[in-house]
C-alpha atoms as a PDB file:
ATOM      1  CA  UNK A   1     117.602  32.961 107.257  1.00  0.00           C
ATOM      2  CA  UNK A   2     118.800  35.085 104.562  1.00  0.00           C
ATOM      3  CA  UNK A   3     115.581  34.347 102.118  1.00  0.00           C
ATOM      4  CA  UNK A   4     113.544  35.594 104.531  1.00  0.00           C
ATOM      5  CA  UNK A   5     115.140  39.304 104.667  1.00  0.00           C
ATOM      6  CA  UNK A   6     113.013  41.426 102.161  1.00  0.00           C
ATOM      7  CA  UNK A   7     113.673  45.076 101.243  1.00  0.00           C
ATOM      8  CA  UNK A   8     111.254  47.824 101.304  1.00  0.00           C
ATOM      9  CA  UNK A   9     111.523  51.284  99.022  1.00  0.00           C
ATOM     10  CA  UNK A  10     109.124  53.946  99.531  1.00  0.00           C
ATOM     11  CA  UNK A  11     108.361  56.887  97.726  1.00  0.00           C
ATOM     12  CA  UNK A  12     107.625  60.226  99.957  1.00  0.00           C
ATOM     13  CA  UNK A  13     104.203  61.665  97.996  1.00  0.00           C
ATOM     14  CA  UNK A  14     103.020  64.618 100.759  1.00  0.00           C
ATOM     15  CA  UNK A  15     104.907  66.103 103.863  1.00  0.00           C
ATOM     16  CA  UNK A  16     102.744  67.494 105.832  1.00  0.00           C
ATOM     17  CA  UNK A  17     103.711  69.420 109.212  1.00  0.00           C
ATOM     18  CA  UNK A  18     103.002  71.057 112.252  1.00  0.00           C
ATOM     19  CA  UNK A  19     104.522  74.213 114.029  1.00  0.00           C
ATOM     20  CA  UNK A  20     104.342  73.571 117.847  1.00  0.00           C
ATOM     21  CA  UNK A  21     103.790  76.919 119.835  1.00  0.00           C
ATOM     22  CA  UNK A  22     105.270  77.295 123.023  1.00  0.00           C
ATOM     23  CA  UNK A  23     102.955  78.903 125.264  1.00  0.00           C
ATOM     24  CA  UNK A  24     104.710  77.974 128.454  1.00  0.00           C
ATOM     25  CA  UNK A  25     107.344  80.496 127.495  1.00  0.00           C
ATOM     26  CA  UNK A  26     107.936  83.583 128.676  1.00  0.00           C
ATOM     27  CA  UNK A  27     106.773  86.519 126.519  1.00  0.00           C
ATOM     28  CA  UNK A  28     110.103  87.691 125.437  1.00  0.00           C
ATOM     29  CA  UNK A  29     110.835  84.383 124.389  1.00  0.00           C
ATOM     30  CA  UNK A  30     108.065  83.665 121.689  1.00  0.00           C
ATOM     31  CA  UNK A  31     108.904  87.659 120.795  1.00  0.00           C
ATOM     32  CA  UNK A  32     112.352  86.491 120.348  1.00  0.00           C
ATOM     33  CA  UNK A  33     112.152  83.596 118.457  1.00  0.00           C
ATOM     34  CA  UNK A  34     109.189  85.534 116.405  1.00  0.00           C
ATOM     35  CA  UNK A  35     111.562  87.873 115.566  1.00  0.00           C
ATOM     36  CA  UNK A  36     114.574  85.275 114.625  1.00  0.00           C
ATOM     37  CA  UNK A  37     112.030  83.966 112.286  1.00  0.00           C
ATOM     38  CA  UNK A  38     111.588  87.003 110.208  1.00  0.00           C
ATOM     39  CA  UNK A  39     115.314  87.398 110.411  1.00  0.00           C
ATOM     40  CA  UNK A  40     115.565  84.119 108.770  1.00  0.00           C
ATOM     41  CA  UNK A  41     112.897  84.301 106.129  1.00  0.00           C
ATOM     42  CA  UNK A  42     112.845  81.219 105.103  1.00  0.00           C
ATOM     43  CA  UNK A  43     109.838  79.235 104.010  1.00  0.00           C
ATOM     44  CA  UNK A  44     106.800  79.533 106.582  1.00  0.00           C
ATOM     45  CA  UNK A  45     108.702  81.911 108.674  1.00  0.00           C
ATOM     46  CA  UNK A  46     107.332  84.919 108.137  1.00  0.00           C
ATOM     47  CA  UNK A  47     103.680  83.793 108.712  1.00  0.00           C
ATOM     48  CA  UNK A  48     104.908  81.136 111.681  1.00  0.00           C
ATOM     49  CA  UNK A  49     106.206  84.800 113.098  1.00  0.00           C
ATOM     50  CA  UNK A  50     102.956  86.218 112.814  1.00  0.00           C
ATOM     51  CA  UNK A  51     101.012  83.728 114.268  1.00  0.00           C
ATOM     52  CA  UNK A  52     103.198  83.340 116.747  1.00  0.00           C
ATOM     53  CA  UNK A  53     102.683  87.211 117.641  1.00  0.00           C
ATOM     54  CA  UNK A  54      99.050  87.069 117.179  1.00  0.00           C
ATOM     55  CA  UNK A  55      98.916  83.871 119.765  1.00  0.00           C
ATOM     56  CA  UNK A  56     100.896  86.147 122.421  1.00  0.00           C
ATOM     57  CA  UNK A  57      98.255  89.130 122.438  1.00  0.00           C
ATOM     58  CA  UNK A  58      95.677  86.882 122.612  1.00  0.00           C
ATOM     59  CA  UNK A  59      97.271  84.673 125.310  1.00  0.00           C
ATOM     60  CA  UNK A  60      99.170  86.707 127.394  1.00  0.00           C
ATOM     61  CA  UNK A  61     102.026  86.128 130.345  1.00  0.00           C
ATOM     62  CA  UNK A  62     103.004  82.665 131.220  1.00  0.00           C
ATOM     63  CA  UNK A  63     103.652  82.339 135.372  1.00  0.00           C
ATOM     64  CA  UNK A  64     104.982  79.322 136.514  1.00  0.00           C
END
């Protein structure tokens, strides 16, 4: 069975990715982790910070 096994290399040309918001969390939560993200300052965190405070104005309290 051995000639049958066949090897596969593949060369990574785009990444592309997606934030996922958690709007089932509390408010102090998303502010939290918002402001983690600045702390960190890595990469997209600054603007992933400010979306995510811009998504929390405009959608408000979670209740379960």
């Amino acid at each position: 069975m051995l000639p049958g096994i066949r090897g596969l290399r593949l060369e990574v040309g785009e990444v592309r990715a997606k934030f996922k918001y958690d709007d089932h969390k509390s408010v102090e939560h998303r502010t939290a982790i918002a402001d983690r993200l600045t702390i960190r300052g890595r990469g997209l965190d600054i603007s992933t910070a400010a979306q995510q405070r811009r998504r929390t104005g405009c959608i408000g309290t979670w209740e379960p």
